[in-house]
C-alpha atoms as a PDB file:
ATOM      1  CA  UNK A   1       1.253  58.627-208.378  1.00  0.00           C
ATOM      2  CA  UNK A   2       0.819  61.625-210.415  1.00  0.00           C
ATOM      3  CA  UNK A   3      -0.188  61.419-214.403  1.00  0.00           C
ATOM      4  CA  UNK A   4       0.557  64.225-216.680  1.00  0.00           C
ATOM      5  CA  UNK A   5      -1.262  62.955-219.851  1.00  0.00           C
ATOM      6  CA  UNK A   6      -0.172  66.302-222.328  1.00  0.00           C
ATOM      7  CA  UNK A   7       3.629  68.188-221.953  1.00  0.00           C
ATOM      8  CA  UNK A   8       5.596  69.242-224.745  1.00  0.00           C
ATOM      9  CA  UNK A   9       9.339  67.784-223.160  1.00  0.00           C
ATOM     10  CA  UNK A  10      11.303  69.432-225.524  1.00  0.00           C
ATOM     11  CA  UNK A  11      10.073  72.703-224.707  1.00  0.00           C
ATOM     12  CA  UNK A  12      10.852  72.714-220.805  1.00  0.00           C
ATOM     13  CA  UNK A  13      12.992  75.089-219.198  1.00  0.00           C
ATOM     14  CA  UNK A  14      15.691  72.941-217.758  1.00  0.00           C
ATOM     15  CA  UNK A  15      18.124  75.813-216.012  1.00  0.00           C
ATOM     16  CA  UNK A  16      17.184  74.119-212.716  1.00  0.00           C
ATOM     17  CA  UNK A  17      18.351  70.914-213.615  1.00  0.00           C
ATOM     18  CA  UNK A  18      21.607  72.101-215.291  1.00  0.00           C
ATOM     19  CA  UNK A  19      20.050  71.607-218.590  1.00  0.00           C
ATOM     20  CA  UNK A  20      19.873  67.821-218.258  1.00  0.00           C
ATOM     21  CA  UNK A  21      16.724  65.951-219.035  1.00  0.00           C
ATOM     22  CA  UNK A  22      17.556  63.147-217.376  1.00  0.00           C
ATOM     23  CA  UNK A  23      18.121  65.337-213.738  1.00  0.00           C
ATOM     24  CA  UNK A  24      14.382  66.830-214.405  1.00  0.00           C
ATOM     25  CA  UNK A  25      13.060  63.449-214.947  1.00  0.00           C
ATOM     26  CA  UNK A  26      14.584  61.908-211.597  1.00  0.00           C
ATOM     27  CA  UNK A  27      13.710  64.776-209.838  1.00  0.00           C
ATOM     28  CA  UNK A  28      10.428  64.706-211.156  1.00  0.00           C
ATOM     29  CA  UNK A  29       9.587  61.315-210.245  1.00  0.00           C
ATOM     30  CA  UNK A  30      10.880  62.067-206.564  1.00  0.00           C
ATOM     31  CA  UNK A  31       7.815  64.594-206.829  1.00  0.00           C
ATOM     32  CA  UNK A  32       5.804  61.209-207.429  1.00  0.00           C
ATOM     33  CA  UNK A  33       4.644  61.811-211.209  1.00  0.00           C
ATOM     34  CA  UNK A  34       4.266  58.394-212.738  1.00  0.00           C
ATOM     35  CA  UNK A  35       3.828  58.725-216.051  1.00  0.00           C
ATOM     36  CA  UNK A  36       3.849  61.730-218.860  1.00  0.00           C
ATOM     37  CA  UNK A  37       2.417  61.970-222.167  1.00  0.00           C
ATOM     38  CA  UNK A  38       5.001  63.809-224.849  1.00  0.00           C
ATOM     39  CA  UNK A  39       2.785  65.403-227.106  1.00  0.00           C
ATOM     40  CA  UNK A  40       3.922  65.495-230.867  1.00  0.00           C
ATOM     41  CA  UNK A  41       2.833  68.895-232.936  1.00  0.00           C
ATOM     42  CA  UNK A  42       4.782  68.754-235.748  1.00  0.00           C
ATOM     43  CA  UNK A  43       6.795  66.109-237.976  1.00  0.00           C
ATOM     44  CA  UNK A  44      10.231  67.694-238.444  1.00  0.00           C
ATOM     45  CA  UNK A  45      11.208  67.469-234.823  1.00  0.00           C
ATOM     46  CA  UNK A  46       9.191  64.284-234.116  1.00  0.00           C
ATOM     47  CA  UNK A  47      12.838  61.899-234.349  1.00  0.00           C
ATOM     48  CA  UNK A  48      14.140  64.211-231.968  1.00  0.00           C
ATOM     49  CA  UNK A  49      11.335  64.151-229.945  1.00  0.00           C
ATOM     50  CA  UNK A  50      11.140  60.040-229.940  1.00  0.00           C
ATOM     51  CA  UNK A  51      14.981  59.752-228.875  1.00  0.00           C
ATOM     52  CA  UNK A  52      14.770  62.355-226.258  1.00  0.00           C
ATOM     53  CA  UNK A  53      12.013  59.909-224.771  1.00  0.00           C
ATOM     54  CA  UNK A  54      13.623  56.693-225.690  1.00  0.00           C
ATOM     55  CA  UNK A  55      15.239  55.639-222.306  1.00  0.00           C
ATOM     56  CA  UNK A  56      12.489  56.491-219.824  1.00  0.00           C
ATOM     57  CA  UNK A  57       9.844  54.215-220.153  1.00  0.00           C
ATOM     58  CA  UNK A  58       7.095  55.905-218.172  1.00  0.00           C
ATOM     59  CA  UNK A  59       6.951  58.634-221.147  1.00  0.00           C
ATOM     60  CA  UNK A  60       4.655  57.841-223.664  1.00  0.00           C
ATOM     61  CA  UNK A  61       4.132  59.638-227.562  1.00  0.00           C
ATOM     62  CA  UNK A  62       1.949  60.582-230.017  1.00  0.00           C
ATOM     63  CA  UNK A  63       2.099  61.699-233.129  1.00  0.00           C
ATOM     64  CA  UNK A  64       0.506  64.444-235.397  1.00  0.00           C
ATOM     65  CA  UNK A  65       0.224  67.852-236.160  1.00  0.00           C
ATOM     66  CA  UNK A  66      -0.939  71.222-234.422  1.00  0.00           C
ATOM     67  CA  UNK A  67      -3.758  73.084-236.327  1.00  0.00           C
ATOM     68  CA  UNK A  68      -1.777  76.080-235.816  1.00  0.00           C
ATOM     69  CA  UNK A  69       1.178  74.417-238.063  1.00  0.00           C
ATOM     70  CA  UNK A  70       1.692  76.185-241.122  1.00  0.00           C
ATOM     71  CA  UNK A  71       0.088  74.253-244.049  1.00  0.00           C
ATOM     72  CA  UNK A  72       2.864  74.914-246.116  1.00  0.00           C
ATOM     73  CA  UNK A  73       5.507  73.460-243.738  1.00  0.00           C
ATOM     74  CA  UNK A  74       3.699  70.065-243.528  1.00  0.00           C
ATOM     75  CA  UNK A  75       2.435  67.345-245.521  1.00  0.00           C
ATOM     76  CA  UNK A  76      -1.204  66.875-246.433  1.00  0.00           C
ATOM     77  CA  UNK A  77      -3.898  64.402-247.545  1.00  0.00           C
ATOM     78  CA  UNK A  78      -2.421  60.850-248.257  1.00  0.00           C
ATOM     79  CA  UNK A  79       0.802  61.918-247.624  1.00  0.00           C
ATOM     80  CA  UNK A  80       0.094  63.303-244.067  1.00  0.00           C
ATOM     81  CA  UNK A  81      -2.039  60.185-243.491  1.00  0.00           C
ATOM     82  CA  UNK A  82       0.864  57.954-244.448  1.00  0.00           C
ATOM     83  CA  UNK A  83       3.373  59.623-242.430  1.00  0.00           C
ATOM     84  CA  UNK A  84       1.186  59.113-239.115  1.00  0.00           C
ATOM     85  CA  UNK A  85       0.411  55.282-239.873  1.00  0.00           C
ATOM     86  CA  UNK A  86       4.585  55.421-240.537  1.00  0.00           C
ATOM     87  CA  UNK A  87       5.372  56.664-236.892  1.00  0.00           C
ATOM     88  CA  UNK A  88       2.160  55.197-235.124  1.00  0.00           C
ATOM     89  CA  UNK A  89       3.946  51.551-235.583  1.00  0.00           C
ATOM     90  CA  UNK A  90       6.306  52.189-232.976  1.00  0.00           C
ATOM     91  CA  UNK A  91       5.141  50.833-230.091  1.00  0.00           C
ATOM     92  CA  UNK A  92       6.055  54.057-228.232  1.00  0.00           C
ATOM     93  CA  UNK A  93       2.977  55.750-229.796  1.00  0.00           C
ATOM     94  CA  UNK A  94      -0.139  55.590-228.074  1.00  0.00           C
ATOM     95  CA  UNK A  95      -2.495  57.942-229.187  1.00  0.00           C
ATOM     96  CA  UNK A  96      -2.730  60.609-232.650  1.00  0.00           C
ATOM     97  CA  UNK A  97      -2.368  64.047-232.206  1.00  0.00           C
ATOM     98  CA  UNK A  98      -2.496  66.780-230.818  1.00  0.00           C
ATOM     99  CA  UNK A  99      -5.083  67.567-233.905  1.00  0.00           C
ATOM    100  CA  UNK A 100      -8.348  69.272-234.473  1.00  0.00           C
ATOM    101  CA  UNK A 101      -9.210  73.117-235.288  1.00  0.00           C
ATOM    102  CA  UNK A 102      -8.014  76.397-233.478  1.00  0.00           C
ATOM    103  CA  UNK A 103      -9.856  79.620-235.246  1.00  0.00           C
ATOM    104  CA  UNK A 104      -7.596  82.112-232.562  1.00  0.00           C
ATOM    105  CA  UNK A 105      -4.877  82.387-235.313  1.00  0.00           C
ATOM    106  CA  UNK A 106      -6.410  80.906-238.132  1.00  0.00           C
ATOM    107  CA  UNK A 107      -9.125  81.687-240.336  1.00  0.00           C
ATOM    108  CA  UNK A 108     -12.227  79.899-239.196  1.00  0.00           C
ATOM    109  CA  UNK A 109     -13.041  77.420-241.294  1.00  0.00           C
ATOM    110  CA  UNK A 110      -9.966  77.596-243.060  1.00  0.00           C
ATOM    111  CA  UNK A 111     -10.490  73.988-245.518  1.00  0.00           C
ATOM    112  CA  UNK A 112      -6.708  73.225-245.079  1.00  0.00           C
ATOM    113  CA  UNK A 113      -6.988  72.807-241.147  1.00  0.00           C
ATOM    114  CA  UNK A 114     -10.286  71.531-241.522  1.00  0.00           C
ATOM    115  CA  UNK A 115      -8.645  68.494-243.998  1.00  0.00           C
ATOM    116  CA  UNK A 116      -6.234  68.287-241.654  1.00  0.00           C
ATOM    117  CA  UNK A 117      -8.224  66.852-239.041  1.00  0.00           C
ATOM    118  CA  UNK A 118     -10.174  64.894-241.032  1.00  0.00           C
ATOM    119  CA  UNK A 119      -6.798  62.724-242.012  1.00  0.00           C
ATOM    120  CA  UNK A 120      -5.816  62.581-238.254  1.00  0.00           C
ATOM    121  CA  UNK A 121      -9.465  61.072-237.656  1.00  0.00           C
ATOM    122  CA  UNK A 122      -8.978  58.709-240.336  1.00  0.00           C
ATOM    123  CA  UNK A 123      -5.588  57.436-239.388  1.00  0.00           C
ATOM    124  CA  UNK A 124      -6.515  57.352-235.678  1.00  0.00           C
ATOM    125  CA  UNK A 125      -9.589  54.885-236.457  1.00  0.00           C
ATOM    126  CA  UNK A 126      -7.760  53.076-238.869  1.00  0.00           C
ATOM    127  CA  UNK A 127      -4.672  52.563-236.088  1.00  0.00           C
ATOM    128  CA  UNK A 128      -7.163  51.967-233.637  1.00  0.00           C
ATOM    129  CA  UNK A 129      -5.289  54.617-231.453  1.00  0.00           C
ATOM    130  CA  UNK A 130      -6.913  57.406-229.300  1.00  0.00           C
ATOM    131  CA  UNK A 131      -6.916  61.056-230.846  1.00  0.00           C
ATOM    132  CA  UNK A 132      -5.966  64.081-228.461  1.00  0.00           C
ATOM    133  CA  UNK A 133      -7.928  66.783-229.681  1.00  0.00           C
ATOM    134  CA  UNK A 134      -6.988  70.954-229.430  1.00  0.00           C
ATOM    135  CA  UNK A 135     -10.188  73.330-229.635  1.00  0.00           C
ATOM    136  CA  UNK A 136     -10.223  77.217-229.436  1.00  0.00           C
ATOM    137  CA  UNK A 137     -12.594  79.455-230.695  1.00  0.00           C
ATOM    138  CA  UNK A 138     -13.888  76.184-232.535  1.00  0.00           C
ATOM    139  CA  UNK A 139     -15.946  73.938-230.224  1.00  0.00           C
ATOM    140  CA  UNK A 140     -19.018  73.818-232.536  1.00  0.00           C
ATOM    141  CA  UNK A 141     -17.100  72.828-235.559  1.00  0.00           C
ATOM    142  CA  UNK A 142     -14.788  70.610-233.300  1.00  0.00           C
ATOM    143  CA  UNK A 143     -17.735  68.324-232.234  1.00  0.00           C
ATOM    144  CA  UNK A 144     -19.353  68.167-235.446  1.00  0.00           C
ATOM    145  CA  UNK A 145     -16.884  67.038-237.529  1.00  0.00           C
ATOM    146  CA  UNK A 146     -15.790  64.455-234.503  1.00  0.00           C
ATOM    147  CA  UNK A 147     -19.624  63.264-234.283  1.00  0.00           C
ATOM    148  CA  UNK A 148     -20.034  63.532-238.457  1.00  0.00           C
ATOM    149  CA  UNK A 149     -16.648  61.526-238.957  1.00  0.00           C
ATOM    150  CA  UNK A 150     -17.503  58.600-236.638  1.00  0.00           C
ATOM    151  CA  UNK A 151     -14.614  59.947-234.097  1.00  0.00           C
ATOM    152  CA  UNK A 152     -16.152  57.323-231.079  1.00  0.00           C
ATOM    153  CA  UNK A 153     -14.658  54.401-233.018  1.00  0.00           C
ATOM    154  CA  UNK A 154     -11.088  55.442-231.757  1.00  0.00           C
ATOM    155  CA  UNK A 155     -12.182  57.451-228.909  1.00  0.00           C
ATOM    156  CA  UNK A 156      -9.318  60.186-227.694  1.00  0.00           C
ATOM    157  CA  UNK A 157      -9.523  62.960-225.200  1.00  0.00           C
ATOM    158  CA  UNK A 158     -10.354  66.587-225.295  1.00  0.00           C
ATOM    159  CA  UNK A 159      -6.968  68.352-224.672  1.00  0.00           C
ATOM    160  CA  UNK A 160      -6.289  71.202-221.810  1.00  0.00           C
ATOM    161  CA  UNK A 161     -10.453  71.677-221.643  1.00  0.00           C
ATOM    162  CA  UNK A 162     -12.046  74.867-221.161  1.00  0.00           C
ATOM    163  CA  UNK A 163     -15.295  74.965-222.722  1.00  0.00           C
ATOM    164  CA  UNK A 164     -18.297  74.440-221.220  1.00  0.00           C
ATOM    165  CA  UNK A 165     -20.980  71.466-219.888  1.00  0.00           C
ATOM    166  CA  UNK A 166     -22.357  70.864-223.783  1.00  0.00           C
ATOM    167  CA  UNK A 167     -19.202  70.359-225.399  1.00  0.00           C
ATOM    168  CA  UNK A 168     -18.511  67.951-222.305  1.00  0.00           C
ATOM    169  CA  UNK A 169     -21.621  66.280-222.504  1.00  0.00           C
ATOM    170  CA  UNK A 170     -21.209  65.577-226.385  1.00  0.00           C
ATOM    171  CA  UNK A 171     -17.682  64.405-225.982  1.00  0.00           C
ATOM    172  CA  UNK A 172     -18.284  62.202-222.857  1.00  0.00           C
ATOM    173  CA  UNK A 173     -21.672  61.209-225.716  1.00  0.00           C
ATOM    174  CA  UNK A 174     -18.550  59.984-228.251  1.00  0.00           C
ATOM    175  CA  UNK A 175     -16.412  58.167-225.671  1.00  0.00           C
ATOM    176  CA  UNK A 176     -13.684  60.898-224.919  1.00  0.00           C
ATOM    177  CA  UNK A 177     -12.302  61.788-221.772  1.00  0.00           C
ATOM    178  CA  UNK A 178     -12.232  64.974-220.592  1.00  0.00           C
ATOM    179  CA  UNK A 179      -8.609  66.712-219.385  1.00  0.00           C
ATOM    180  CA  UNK A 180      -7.982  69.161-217.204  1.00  0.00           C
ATOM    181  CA  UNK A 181      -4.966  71.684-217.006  1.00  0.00           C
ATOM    182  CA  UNK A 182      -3.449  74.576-214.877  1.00  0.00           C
ATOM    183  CA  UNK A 183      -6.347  76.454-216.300  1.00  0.00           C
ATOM    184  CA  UNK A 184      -8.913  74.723-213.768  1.00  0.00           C
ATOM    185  CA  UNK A 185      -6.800  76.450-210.540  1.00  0.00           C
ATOM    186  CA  UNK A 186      -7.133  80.091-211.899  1.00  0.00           C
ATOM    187  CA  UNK A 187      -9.548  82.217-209.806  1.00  0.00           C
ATOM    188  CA  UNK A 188     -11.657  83.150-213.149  1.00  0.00           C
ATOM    189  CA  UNK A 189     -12.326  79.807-213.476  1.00  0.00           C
ATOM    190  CA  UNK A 190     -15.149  78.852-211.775  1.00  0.00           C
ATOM    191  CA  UNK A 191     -17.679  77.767-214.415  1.00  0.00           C
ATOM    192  CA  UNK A 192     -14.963  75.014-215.501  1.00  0.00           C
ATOM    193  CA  UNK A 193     -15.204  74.068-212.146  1.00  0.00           C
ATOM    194  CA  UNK A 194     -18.680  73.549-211.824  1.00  0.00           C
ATOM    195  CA  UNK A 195     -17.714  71.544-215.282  1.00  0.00           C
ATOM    196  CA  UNK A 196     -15.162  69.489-213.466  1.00  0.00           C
ATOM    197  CA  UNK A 197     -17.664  68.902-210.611  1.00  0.00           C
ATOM    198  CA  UNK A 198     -20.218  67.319-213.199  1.00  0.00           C
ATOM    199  CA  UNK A 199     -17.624  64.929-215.105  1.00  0.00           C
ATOM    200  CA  UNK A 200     -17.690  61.203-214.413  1.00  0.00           C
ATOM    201  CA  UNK A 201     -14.299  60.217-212.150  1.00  0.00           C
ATOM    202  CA  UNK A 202     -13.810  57.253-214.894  1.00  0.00           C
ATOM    203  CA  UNK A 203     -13.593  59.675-217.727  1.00  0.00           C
ATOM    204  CA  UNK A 204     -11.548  62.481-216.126  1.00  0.00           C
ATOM    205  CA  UNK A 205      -7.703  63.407-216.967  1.00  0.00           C
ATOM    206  CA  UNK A 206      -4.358  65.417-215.567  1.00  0.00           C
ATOM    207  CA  UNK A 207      -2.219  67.466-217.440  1.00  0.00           C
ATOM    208  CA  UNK A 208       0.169  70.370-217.477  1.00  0.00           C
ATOM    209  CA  UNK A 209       0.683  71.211-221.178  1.00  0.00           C
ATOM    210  CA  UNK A 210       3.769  72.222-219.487  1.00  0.00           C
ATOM    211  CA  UNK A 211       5.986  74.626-220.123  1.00  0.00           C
ATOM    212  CA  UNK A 212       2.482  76.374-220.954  1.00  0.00           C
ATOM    213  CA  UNK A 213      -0.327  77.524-218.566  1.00  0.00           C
ATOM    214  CA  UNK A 214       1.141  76.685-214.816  1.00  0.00           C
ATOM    215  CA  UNK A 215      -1.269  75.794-212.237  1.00  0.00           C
ATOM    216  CA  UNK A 216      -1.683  78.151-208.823  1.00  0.00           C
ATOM    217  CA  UNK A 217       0.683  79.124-207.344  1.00  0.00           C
ATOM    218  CA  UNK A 218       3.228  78.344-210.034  1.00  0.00           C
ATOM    219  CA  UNK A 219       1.031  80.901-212.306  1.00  0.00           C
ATOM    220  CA  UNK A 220       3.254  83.161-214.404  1.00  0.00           C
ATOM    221  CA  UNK A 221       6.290  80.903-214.249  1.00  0.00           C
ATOM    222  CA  UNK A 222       7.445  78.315-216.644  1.00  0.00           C
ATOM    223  CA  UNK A 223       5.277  74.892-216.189  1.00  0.00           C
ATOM    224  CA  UNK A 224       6.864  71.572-215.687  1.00  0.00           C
ATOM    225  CA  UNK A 225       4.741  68.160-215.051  1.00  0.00           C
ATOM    226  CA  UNK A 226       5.561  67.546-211.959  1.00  0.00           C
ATOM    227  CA  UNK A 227       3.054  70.394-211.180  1.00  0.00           C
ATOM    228  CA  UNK A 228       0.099  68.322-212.626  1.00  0.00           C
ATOM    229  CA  UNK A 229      -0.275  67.220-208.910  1.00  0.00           C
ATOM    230  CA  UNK A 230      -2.174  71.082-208.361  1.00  0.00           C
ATOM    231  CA  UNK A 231      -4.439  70.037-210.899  1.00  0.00           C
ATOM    232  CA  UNK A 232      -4.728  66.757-209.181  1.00  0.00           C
ATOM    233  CA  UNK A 233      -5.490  68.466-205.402  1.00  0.00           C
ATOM    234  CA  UNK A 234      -8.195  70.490-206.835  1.00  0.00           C
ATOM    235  CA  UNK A 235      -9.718  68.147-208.657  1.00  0.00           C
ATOM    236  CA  UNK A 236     -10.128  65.677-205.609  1.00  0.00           C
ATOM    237  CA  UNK A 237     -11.191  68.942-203.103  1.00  0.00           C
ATOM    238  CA  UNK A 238     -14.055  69.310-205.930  1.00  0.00           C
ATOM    239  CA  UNK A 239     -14.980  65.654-205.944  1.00  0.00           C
ATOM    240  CA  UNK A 240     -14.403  65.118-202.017  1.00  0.00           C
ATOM    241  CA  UNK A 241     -11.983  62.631-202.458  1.00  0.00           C
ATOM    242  CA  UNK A 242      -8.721  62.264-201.071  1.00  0.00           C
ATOM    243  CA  UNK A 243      -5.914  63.811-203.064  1.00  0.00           C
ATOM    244  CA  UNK A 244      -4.387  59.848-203.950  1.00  0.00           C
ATOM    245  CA  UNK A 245      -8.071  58.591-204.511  1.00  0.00           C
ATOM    246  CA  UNK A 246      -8.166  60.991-207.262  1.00  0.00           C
ATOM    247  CA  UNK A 247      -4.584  60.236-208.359  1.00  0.00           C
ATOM    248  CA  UNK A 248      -5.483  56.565-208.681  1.00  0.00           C
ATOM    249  CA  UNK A 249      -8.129  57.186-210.581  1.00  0.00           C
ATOM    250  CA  UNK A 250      -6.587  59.047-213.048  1.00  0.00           C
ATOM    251  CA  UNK A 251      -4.243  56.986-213.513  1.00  0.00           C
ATOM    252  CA  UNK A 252      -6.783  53.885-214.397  1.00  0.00           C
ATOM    253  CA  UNK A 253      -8.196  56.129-216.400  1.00  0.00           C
ATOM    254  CA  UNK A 254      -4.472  56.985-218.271  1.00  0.00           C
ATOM    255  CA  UNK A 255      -4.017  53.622-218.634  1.00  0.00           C
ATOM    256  CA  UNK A 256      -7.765  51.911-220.446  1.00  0.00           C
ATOM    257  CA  UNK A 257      -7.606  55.337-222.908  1.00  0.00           C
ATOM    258  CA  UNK A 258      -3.977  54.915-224.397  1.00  0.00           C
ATOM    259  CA  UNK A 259      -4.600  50.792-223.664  1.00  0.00           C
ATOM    260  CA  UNK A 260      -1.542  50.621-221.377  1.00  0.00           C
END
């Protein structure tokens, strides 16, 4: 089966379906996808979020905030940090995040998102849950403050990757996985490919980020996580593996990071 370890659920497009969850999720586990990862990037629709996902038990959650979230529209310092150790005791919630530092729409260095990430570290090692990081335009700061701040003891993943072999190499250094998404299919894409050829099968992930970035040859059209299997196909062509070898081993993979 199919794992799509980072989708934002509330976000999809559901016209096809007549607008009912439930119809995409059948549907979407006809297309074989096993599990999905809901990925939390705020706190005011997080409830919402957690009931949508309450009677499908193949959807997992996390919890946390987007760098990109306005500072001013979400809580900070012990008050942010007590508000994840809050919704991380449900035993729904199996990793922190998505959290770390995006410098594309936000000043680069900015101290707020930088304090930000600091409290998702902290709660994540003190939950003993796995963090899901967002990078862009930030790897060097990224991996420094998850090196400085003793990240490894929790572990977590590097979210919808597209950087290059060093920032691979000093995650994979840390304990985090590595995830791939739609991204890895485009044609301009080839030195994240030669990435993807280098990465360990045991620390490798699936996702879609879906309704965001579809694979080929869904490209230009609203993503769903069913179409984590393209992801999945390419990733086996580059390994020379069977398309279900692959899928097996991301799922075992799925399943030892969030401890499943």
């Amino acid at each position: 089966m199919y794992i799509d370890s980072h989708c934002h659920l509330d976000r999809l497009d559901l016209a096809p379906w007549g607008g009912a969850f439930s119809q995409y999720v059948a549907s979407a586990r006809a297309e074989g996808l096993g599990a999905m990862l809901c990925v939390s990037i705020d706190l005011h629709t997080w409830p919402a979020l957690r009931s949508l996902i309450e009677p499908y038990p193949e959807i997992h959650i996390s919890v946390g905030i987007h760098p990109n979230e306005a500072p001013e529209e979400s809580p900070s310092g012990v008050a942010l940090y007590d508000a994840l150790v809050a919704h991380a005791a449900d035993p729904r919630v199996v990793a922190i995040g998505e959290t770390g530092l995006d410098y594309f729409r936000t000043e680069a260095g900015a101290a707020w998102q930088v304090e930000r990430f600091l409290t998702h570290i902290e709660a994540a090692k003190a939950l003993g849950k796995p963090l899901i990081i967002h990078t862009r335009e930030a790897r060097e700061d990224t991996m420094c403050l998850l090196e400085a701040h003793d990240a490894a003891a929790c572990g977590g993943v590097m979210h919808c990757f597209s950087e290059d072999w060093d920032t691979a190499r000093r995650a994979l250094d840390i304990g985090f996985y590595v995830s791939f998404s739609g991204i890895l299919t485009y044609k301009s894409a080839e030195s994240l490919r030669e990435v993807a050829r280098r990465l360990p099968l045991e620390r490798v992930l699936t996702e879609t980020d879906a309704p965001y970035l579809a694979p080929v040859p869904h490209r230009g059209k609203p993503n769903y996580p069913h179409y984590v299997r393209e992801v999945t196909r390419l990733l086996a062509t580059l390994h020379g593996m069977q398309e279900q070898v692959m899928a097996a081993q991301v799922e075992a993979n799925y399943r030892r990071l969030f401890r499943l």
